[in-house]
Protein backbone atom coordinates (compact mmCIF):
# COMPACT_ATOMS: atom_id res chain seq x y z
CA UNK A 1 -16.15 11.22 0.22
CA UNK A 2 -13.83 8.20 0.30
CA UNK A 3 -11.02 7.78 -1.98
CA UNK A 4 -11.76 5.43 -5.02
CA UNK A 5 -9.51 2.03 -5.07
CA UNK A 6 -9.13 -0.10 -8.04
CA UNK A 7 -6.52 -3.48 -8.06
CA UNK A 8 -2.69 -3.03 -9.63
CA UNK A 9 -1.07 -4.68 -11.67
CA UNK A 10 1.01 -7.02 -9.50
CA UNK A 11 -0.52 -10.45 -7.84
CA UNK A 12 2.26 -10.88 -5.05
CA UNK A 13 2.10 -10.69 -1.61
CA UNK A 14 4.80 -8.40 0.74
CA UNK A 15 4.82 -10.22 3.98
CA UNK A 16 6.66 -8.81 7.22
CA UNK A 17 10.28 -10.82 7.25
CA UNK A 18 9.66 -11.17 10.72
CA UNK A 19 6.13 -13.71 9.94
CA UNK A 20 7.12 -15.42 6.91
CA UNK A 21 10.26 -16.14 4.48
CA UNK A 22 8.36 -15.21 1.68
CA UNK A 23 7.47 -11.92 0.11
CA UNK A 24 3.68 -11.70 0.03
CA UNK A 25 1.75 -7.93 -0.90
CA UNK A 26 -1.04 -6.63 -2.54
CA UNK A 27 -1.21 -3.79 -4.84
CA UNK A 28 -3.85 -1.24 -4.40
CA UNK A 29 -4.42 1.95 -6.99
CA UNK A 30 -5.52 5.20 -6.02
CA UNK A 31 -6.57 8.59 -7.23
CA UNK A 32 -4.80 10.21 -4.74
CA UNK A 33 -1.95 8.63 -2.26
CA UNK A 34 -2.09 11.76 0.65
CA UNK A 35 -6.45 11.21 0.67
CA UNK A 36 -5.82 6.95 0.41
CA UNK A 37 -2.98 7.19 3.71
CA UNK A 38 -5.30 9.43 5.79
CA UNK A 39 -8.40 7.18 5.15
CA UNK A 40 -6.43 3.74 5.68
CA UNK A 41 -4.87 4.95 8.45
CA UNK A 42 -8.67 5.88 9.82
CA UNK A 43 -9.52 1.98 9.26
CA UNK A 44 -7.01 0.44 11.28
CA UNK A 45 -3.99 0.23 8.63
CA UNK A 46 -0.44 1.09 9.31
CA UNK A 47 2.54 3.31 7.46
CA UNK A 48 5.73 0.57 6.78
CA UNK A 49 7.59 2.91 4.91
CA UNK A 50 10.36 1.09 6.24
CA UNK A 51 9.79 -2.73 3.64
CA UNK A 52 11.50 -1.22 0.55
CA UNK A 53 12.70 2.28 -0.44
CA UNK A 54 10.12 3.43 -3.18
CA UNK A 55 11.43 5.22 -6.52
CA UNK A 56 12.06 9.18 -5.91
CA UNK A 57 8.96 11.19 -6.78
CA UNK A 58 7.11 7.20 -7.22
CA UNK A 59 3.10 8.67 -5.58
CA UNK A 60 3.25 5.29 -3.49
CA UNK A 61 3.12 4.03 -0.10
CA UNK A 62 3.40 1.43 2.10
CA UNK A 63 1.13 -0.51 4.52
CA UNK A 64 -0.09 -3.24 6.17
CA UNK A 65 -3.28 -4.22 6.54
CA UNK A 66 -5.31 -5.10 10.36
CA UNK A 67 -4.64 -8.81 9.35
CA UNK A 68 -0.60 -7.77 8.74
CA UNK A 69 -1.12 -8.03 5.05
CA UNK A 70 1.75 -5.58 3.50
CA UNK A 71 0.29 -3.29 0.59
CA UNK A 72 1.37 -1.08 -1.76
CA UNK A 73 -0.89 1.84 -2.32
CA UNK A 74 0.19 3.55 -5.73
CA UNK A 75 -0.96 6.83 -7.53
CA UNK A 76 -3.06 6.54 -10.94
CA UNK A 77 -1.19 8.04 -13.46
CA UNK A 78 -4.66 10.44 -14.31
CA UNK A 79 -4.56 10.71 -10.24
């Protein structure tokens, strides 16, 4: 079974310092953050933990896309 992904909130784009000046990212919601990282990871996407320090105990992650789109991948609060 896949995990389920809905859009967040946010409408910005994170984009890697070292492509653009900007700050472009997407914000993807999950029911589950450890079952979303295992099966983006399986399609090609990469852990950037290192963009921003999230919140302590914030269910989130960080990572960027095949295309080098930055995303943040957050926990449902009935996750």
């Amino acid at each position: 079974m896949s995990p389920k992904f809905e859009p967040g909130k946010n409408i910005a784009m994170k984009v890697p310092v070292h492509e653009y000046e900007n700050e472009v990212w997407l914000e993807l919601v999950t029911s589950d953050c450890d079952d979303a990282a295992r099966y983006l990871e399986d399609k090609g996407c990469v852990r950037r933990d290192e963009i921003e320090d999230l919140p302590h105990g914030f269910r989130g992650l960080w990572v960027s896309s095949p295309s080098n789109i930055i995303h943040l991948v957050t926990e449902s609060d009935d996750g």
